[in-house]
PDB file of N, CA and C in Angstrom:
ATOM      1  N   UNK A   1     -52.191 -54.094 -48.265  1.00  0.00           N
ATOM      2  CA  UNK A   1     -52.997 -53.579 -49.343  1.00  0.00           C
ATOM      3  C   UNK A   1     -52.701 -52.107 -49.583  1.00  0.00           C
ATOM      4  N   UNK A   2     -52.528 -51.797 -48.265  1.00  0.00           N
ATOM      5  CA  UNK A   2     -52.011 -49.891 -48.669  1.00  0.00           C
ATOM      6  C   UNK A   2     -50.622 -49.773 -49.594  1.00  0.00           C
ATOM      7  N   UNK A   3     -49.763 -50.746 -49.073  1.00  0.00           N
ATOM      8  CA  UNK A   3     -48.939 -50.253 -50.099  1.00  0.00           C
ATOM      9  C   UNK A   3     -48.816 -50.455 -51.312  1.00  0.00           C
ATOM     10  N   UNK A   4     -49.540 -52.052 -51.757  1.00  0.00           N
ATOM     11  CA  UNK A   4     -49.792 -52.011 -53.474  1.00  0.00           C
ATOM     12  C   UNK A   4     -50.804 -50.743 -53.683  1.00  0.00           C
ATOM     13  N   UNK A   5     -51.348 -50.474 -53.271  1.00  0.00           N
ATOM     14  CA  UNK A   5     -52.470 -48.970 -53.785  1.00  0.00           C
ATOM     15  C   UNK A   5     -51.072 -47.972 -54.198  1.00  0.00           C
ATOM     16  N   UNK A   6     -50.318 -47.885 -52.735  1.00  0.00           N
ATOM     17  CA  UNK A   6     -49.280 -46.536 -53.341  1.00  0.00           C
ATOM     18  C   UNK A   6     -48.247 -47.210 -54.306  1.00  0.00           C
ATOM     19  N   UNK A   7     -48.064 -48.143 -54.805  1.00  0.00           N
ATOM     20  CA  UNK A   7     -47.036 -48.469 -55.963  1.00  0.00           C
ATOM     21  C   UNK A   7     -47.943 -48.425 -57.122  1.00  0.00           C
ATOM     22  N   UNK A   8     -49.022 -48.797 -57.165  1.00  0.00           N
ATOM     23  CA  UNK A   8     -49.801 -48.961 -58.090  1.00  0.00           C
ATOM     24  C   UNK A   8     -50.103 -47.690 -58.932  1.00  0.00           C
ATOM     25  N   UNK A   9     -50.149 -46.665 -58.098  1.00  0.00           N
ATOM     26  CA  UNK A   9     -50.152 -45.046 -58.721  1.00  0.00           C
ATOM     27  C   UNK A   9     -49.062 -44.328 -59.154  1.00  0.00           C
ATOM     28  N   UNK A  10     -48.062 -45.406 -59.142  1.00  0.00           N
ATOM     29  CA  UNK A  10     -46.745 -44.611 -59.605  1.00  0.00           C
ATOM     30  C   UNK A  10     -46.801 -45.616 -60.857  1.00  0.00           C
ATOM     31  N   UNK A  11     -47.176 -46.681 -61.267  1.00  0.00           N
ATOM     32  CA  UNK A  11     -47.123 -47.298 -62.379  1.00  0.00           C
ATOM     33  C   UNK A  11     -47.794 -46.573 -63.121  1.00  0.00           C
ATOM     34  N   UNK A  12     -46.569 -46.535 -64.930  1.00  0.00           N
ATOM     35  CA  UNK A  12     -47.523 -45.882 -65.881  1.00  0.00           C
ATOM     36  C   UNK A  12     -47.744 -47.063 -66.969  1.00  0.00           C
ATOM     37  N   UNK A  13     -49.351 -47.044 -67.335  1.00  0.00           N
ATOM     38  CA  UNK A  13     -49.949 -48.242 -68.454  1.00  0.00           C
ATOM     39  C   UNK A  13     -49.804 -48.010 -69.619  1.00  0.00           C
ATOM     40  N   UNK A  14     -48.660 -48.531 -69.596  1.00  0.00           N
ATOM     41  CA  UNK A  14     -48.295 -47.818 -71.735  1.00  0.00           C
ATOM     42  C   UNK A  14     -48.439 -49.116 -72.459  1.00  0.00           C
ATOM     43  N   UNK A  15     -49.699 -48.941 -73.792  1.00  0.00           N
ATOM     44  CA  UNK A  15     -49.903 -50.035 -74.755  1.00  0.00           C
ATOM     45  C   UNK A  15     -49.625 -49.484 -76.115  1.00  0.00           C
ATOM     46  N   UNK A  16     -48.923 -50.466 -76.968  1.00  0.00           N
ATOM     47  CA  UNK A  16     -48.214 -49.919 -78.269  1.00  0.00           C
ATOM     48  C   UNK A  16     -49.045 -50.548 -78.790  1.00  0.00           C
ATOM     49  N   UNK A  17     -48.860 -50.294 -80.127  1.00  0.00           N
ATOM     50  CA  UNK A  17     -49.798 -50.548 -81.642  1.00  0.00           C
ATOM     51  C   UNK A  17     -49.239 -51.511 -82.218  1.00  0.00           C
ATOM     52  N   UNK A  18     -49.093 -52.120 -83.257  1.00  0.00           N
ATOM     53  CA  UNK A  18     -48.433 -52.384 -84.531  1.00  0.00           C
ATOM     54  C   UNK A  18     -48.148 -51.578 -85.367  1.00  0.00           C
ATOM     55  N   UNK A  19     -46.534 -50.552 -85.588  1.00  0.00           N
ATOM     56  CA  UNK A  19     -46.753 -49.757 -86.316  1.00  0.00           C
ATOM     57  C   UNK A  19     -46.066 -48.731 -85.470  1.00  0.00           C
ATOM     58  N   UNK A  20     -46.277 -48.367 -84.106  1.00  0.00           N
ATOM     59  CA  UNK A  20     -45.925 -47.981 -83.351  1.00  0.00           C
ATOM     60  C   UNK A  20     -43.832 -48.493 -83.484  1.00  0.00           C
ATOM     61  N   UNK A  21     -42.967 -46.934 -82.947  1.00  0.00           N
ATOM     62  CA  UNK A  21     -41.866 -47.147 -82.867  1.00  0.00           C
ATOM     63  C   UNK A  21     -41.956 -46.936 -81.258  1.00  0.00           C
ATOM     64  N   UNK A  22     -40.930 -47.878 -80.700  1.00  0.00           N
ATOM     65  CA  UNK A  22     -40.200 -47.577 -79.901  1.00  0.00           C
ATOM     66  C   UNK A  22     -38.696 -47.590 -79.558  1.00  0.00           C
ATOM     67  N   UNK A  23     -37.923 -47.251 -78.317  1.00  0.00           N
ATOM     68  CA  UNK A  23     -36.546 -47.540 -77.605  1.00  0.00           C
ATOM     69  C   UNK A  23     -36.896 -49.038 -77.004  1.00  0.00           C
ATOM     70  N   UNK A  24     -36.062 -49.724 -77.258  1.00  0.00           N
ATOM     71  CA  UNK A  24     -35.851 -50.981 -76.685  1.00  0.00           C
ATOM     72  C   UNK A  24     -35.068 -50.866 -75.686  1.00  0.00           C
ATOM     73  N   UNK A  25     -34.778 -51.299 -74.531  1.00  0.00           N
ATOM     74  CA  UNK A  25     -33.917 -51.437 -73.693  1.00  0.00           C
ATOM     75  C   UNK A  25     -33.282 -53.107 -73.745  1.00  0.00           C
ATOM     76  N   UNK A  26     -31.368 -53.132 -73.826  1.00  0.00           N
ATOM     77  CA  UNK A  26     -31.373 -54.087 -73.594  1.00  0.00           C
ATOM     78  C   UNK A  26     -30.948 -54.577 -71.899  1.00  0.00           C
ATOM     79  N   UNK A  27     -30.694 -55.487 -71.729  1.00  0.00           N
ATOM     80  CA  UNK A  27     -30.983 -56.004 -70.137  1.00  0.00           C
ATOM     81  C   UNK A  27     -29.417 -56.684 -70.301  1.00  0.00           C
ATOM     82  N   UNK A  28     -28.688 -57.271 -69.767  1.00  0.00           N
ATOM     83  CA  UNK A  28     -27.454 -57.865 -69.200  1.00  0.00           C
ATOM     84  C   UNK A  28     -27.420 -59.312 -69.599  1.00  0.00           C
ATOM     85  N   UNK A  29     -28.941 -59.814 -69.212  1.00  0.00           N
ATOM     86  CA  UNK A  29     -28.714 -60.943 -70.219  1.00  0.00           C
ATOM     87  C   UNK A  29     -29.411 -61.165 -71.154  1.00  0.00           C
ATOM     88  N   UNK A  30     -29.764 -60.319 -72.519  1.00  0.00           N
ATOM     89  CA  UNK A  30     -29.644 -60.532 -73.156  1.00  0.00           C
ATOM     90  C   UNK A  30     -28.445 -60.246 -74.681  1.00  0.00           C
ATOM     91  N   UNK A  31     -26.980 -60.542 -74.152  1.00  0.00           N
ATOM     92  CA  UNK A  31     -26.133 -60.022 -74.716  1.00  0.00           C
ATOM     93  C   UNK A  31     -25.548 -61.475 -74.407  1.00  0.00           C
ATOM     94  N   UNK A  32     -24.809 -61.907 -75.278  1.00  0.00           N
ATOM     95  CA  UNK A  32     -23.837 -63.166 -74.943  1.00  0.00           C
ATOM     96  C   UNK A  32     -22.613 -62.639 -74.069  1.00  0.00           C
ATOM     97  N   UNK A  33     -21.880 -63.661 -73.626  1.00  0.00           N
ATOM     98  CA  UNK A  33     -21.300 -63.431 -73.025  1.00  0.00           C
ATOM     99  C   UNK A  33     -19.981 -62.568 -73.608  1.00  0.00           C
ATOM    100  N   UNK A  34     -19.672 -63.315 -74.430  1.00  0.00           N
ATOM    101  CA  UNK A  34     -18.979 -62.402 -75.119  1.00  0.00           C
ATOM    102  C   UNK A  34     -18.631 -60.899 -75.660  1.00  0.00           C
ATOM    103  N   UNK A  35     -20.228 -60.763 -76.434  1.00  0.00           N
ATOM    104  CA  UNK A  35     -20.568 -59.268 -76.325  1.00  0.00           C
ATOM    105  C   UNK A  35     -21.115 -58.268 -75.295  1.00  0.00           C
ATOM    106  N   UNK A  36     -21.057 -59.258 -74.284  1.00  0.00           N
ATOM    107  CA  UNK A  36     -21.268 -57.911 -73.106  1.00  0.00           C
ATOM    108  C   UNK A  36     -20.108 -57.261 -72.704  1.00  0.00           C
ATOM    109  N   UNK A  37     -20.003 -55.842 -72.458  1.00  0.00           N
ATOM    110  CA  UNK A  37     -19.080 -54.905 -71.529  1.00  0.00           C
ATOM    111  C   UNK A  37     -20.081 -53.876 -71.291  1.00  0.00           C
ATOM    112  N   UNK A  38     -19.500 -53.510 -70.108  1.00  0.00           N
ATOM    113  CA  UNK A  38     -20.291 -52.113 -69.043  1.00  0.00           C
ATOM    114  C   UNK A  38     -20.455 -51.180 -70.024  1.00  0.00           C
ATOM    115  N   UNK A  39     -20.063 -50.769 -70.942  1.00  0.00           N
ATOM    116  CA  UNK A  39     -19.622 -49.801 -72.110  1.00  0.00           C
ATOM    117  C   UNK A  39     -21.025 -49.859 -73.130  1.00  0.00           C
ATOM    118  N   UNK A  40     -21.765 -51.028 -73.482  1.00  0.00           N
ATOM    119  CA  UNK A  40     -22.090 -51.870 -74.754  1.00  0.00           C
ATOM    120  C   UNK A  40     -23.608 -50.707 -74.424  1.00  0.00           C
ATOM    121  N   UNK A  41     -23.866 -50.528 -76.079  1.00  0.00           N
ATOM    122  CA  UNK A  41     -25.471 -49.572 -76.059  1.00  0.00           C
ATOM    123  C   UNK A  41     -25.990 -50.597 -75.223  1.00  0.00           C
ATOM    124  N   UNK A  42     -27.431 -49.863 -74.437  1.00  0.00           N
ATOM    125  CA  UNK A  42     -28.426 -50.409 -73.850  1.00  0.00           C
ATOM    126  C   UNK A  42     -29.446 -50.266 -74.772  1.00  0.00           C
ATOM    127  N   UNK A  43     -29.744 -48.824 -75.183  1.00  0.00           N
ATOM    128  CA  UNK A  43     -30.838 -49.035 -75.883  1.00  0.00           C
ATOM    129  C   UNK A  43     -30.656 -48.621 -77.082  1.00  0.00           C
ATOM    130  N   UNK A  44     -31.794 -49.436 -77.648  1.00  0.00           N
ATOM    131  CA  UNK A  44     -31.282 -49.459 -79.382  1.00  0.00           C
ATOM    132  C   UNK A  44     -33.050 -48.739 -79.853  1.00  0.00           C
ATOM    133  N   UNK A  45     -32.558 -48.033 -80.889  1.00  0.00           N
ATOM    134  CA  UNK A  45     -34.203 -47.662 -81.687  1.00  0.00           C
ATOM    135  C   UNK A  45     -33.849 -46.538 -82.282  1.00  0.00           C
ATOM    136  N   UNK A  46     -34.975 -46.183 -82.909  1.00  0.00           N
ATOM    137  CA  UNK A  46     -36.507 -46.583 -82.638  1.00  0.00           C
ATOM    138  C   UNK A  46     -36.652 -47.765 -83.343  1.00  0.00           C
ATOM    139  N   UNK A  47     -37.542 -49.092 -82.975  1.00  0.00           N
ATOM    140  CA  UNK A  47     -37.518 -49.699 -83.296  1.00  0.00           C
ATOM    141  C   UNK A  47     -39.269 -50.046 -84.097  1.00  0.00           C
ATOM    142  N   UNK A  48     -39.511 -50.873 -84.840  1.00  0.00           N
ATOM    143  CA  UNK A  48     -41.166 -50.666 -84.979  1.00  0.00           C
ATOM    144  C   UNK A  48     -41.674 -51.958 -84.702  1.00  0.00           C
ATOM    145  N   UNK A  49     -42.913 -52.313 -83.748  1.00  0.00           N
ATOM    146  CA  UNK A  49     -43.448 -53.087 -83.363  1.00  0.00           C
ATOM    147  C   UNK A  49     -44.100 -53.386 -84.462  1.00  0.00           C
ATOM    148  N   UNK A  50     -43.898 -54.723 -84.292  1.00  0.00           N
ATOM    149  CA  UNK A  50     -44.040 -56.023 -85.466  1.00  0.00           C
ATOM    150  C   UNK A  50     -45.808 -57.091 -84.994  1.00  0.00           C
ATOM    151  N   UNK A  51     -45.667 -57.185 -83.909  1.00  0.00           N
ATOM    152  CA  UNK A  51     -46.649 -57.832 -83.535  1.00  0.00           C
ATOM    153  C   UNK A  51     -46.724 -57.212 -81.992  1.00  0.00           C
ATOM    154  N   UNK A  52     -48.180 -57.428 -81.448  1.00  0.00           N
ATOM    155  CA  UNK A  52     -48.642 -57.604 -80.439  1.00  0.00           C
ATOM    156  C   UNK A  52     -49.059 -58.908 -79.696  1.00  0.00           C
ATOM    157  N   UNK A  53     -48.284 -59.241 -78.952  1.00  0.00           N
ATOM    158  CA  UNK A  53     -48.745 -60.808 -78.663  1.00  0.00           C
ATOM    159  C   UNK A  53     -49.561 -60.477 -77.766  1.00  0.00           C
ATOM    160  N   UNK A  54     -49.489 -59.785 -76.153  1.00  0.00           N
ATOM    161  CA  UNK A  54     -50.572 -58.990 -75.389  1.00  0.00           C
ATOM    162  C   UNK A  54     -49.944 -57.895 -74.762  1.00  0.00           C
ATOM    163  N   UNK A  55     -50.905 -57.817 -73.769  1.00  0.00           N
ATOM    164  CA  UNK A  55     -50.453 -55.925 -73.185  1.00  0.00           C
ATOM    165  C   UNK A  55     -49.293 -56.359 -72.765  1.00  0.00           C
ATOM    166  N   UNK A  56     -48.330 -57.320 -72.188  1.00  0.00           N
ATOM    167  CA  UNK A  56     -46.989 -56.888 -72.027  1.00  0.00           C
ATOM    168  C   UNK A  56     -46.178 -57.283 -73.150  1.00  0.00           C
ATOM    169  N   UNK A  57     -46.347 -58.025 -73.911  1.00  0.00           N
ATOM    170  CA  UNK A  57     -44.914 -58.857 -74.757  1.00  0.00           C
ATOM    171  C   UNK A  57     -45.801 -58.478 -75.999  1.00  0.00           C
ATOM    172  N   UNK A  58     -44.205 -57.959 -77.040  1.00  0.00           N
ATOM    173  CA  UNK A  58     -44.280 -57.287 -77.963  1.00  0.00           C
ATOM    174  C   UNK A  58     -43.241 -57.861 -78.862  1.00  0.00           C
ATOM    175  N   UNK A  59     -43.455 -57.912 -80.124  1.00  0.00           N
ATOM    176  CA  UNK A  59     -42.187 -58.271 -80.883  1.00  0.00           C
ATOM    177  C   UNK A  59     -42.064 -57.136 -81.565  1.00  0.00           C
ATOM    178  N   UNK A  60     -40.811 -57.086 -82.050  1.00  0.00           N
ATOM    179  CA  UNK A  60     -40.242 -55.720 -82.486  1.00  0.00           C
ATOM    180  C   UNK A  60     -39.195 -56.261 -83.782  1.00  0.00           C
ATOM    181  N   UNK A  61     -39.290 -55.216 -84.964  1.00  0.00           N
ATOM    182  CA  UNK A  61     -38.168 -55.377 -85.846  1.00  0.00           C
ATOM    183  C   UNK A  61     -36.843 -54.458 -85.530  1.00  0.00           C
ATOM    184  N   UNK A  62     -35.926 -55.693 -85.205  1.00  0.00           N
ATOM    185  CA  UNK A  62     -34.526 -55.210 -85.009  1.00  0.00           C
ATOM    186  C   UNK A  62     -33.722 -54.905 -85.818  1.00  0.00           C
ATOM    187  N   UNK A  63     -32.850 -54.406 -85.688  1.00  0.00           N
ATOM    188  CA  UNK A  63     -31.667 -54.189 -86.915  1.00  0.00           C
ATOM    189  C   UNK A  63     -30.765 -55.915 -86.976  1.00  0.00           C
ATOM    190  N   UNK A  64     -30.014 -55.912 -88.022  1.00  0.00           N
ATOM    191  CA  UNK A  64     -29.730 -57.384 -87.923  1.00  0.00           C
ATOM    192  C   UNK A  64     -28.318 -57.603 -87.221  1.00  0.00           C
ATOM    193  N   UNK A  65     -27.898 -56.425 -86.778  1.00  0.00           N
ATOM    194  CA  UNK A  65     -26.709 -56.217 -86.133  1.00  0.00           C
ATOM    195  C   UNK A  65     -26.956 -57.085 -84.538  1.00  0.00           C
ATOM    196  N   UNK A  66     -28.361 -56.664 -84.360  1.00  0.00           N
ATOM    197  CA  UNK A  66     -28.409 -57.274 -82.487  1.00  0.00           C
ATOM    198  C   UNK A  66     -28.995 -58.518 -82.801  1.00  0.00           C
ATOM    199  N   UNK A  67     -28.308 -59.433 -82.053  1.00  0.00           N
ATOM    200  CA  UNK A  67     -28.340 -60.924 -82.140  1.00  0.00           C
ATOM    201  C   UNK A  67     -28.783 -61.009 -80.698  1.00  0.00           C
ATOM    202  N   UNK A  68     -30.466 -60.842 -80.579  1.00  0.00           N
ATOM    203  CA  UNK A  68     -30.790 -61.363 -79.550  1.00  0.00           C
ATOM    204  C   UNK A  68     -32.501 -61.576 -80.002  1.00  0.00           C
ATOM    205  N   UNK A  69     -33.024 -62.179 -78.668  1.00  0.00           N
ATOM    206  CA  UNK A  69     -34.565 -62.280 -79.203  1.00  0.00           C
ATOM    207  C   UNK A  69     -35.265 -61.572 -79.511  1.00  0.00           C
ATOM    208  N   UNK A  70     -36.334 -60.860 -80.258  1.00  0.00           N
ATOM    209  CA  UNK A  70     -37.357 -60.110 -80.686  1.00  0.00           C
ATOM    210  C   UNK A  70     -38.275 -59.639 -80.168  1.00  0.00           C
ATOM    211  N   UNK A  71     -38.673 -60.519 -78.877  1.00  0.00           N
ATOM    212  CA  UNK A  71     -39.714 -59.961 -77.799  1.00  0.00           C
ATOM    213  C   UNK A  71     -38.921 -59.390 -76.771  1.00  0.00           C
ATOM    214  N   UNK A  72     -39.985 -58.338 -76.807  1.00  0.00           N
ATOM    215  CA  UNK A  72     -39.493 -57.598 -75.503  1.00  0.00           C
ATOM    216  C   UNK A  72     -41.145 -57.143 -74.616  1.00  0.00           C
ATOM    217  N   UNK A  73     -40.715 -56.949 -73.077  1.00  0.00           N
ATOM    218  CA  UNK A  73     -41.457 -57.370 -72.374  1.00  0.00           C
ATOM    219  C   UNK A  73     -41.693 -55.756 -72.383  1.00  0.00           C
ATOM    220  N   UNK A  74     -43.372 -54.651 -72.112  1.00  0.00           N
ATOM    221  CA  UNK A  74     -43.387 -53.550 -71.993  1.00  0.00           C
ATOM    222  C   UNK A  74     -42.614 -52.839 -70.775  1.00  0.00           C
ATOM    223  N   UNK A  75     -42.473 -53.112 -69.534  1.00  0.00           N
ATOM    224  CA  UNK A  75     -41.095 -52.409 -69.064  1.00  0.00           C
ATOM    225  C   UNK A  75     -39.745 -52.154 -69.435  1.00  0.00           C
ATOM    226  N   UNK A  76     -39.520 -52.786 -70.377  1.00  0.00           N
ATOM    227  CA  UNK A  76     -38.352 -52.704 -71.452  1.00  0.00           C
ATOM    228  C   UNK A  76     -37.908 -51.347 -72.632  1.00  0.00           C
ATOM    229  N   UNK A  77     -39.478 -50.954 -72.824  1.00  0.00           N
ATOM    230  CA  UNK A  77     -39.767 -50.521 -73.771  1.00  0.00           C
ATOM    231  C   UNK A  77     -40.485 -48.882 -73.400  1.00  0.00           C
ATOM    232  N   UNK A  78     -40.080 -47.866 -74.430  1.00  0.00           N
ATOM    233  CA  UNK A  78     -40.222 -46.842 -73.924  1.00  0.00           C
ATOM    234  C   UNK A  78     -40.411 -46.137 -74.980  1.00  0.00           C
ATOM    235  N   UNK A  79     -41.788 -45.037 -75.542  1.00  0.00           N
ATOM    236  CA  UNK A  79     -42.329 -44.372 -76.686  1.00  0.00           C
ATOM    237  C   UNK A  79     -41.398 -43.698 -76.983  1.00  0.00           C
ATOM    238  N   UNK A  80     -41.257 -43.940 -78.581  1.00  0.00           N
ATOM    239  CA  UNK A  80     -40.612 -43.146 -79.210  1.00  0.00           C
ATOM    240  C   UNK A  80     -41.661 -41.592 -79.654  1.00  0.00           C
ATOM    241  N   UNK A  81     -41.109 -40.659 -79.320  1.00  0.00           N
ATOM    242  CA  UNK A  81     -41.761 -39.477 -79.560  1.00  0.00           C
ATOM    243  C   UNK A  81     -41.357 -38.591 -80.971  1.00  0.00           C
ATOM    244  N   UNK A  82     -40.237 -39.461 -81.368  1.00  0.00           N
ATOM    245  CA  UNK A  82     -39.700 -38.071 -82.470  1.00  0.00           C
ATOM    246  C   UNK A  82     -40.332 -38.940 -83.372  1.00  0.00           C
ATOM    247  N   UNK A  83     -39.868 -38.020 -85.057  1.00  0.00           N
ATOM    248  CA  UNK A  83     -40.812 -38.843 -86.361  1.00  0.00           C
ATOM    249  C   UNK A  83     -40.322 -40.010 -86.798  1.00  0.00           C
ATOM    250  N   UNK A  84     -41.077 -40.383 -86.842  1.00  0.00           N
ATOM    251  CA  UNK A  84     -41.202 -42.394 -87.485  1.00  0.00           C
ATOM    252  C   UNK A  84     -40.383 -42.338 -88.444  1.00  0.00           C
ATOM    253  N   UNK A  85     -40.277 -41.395 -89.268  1.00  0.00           N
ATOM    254  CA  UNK A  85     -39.369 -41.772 -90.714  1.00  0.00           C
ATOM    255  C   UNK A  85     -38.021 -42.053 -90.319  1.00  0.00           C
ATOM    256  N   UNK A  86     -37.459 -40.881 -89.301  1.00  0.00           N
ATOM    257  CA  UNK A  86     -36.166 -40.598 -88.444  1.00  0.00           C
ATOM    258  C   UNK A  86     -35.352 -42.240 -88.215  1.00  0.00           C
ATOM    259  N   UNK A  87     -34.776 -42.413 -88.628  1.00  0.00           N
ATOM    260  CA  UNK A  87     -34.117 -44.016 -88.769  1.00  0.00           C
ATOM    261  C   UNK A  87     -33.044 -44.043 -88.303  1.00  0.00           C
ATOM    262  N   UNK A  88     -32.269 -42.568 -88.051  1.00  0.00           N
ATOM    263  CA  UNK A  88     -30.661 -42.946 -88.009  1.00  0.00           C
ATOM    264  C   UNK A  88     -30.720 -43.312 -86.018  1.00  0.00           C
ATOM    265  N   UNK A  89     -30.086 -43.511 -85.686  1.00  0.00           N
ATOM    266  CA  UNK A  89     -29.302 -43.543 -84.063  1.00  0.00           C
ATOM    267  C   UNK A  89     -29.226 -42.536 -83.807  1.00  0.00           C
ATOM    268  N   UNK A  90     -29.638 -41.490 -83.768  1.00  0.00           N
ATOM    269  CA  UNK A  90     -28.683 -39.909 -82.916  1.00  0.00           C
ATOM    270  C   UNK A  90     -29.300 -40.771 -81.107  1.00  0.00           C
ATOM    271  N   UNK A  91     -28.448 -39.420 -80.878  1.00  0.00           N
ATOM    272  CA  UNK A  91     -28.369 -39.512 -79.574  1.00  0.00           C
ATOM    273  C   UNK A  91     -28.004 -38.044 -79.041  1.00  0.00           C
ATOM    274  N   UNK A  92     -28.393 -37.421 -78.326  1.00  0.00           N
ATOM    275  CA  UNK A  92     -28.276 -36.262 -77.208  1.00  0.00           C
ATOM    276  C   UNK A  92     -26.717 -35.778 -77.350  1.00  0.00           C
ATOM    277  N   UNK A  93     -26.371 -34.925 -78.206  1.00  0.00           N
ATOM    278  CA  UNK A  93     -24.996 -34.331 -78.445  1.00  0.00           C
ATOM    279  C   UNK A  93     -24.633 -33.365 -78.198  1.00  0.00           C
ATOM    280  N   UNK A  94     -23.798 -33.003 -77.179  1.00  0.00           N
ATOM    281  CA  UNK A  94     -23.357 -31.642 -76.756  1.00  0.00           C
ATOM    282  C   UNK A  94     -22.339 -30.863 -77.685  1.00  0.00           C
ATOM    283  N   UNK A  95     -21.644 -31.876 -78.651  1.00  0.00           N
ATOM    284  CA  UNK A  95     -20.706 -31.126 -79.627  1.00  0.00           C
ATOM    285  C   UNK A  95     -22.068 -29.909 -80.859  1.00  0.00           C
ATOM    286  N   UNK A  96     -23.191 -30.429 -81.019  1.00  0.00           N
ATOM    287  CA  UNK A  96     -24.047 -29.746 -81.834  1.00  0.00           C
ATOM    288  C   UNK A  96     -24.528 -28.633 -80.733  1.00  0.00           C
ATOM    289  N   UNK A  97     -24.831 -27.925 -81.396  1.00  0.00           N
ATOM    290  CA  UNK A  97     -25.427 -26.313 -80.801  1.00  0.00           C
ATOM    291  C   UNK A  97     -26.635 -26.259 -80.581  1.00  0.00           C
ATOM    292  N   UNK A  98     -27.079 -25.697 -79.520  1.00  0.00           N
ATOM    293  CA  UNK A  98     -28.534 -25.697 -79.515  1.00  0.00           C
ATOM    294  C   UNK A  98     -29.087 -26.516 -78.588  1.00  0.00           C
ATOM    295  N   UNK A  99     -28.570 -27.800 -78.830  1.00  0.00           N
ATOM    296  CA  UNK A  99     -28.842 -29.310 -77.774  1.00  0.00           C
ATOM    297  C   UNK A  99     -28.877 -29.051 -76.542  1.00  0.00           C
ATOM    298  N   UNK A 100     -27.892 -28.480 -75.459  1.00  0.00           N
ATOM    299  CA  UNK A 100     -27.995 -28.362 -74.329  1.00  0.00           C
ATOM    300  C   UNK A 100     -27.836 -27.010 -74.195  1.00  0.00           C
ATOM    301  N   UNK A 101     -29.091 -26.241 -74.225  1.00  0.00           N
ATOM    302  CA  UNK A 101     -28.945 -25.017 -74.010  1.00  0.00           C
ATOM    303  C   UNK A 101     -29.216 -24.485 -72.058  1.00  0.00           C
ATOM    304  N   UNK A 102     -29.645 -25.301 -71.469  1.00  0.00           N
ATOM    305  CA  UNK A 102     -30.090 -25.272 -70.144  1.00  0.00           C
ATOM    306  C   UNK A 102     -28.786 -25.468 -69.686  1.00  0.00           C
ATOM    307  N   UNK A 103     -27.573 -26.493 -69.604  1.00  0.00           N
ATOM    308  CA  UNK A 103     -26.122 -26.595 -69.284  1.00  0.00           C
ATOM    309  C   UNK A 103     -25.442 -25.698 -69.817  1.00  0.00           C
ATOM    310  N   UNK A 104     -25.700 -25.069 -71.180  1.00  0.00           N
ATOM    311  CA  UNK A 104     -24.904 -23.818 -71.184  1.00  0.00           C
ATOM    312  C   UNK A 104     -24.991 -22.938 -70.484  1.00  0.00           C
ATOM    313  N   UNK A 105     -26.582 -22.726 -70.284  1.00  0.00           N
ATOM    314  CA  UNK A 105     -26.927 -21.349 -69.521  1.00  0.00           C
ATOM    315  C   UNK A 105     -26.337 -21.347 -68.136  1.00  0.00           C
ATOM    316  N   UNK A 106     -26.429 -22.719 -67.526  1.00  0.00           N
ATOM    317  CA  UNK A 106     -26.017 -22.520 -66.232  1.00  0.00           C
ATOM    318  C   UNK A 106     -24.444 -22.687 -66.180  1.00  0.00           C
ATOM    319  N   UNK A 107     -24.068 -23.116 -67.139  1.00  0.00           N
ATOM    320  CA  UNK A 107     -22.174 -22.979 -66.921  1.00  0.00           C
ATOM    321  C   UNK A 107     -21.975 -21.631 -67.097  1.00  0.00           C
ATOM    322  N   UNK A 108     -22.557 -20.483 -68.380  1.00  0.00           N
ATOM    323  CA  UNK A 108     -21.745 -19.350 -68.084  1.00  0.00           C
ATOM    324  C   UNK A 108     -22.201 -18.632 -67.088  1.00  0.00           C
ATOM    325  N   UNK A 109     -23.478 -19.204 -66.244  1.00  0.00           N
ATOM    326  CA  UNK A 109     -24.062 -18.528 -65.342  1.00  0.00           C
ATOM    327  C   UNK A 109     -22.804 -19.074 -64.317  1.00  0.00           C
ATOM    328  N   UNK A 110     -22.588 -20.003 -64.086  1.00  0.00           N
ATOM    329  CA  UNK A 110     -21.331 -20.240 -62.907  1.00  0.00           C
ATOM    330  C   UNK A 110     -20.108 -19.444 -63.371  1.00  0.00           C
ATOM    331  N   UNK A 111     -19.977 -19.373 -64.518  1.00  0.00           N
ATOM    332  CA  UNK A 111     -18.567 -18.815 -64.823  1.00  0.00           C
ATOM    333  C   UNK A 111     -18.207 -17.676 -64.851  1.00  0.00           C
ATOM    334  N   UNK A 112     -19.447 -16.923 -64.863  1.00  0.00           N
ATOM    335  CA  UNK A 112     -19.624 -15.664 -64.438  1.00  0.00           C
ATOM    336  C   UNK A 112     -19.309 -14.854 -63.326  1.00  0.00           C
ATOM    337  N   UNK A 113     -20.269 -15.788 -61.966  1.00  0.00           N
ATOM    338  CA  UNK A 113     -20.186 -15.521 -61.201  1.00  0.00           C
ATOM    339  C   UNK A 113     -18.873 -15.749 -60.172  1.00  0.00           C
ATOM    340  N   UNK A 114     -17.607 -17.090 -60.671  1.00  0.00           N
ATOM    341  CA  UNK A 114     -16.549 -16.643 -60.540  1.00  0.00           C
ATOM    342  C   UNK A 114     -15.751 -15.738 -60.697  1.00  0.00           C
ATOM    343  N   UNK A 115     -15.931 -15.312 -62.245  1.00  0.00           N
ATOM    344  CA  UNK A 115     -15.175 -14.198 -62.297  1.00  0.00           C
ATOM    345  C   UNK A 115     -15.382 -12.611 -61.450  1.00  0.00           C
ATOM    346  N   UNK A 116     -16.790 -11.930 -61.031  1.00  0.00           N
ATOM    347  CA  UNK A 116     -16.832 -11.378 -60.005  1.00  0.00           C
ATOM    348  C   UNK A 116     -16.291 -11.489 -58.667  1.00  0.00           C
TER     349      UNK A 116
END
């Protein structure tokens, strides 16, 4: 019993809306065989929840590109925080400026301190 208490406090209870976007995660099998490689996106979004069936299983509107099922189970699934309108795919880009300013700081901070 002690140790479901200490797993139990590391679980976080996240319930979505209808309306609500999220990141989908996909899983290994849900990709045919075909279209799987180690390479292939995992997660796709933001996506917007379509229905609530209950607190874990959610259906979601996909793009028509992913050919897989529509429900996804809430460990799967992870709040989208930026704005709802925001539709395109970005993703975390180091070629744009600004983005990783904490890895810059600490590379010319290393590069610095080589050159001394």
């Amino acid at each position: 019993m002690k140790y479901k208490a200490v797993t139990d406090r590391r679980k976080m209870h996240v319930e979505f809306e209808v309306g609500d976007f999220v990141w989908a995660i996909l899983t290994k099998d849900r990709f045919f065989a075909s279209d799987y490689h180690k390479l292939a996106v995992r997660k796709i979004g933001p996506v917007e929840v379509v229905e609530k069936i209950n607190s874990n299983a959610y259906r979601l509107r996909l793009p028509s590109r992913i050919r897989t099922a529509d429900v996804f189970n809430v460990k799967h699934l992870i709040p989208y925080t930026g704005d709802s309108l925001d539709d395109d795919d970005s993703r975390a880009n180091s070629l744009n400026p600004g983005e990783n300013d904490a890895a810059e700081d600490l590379a010319s901070w290393y590069l610095k301190k080589i050159r001394l």
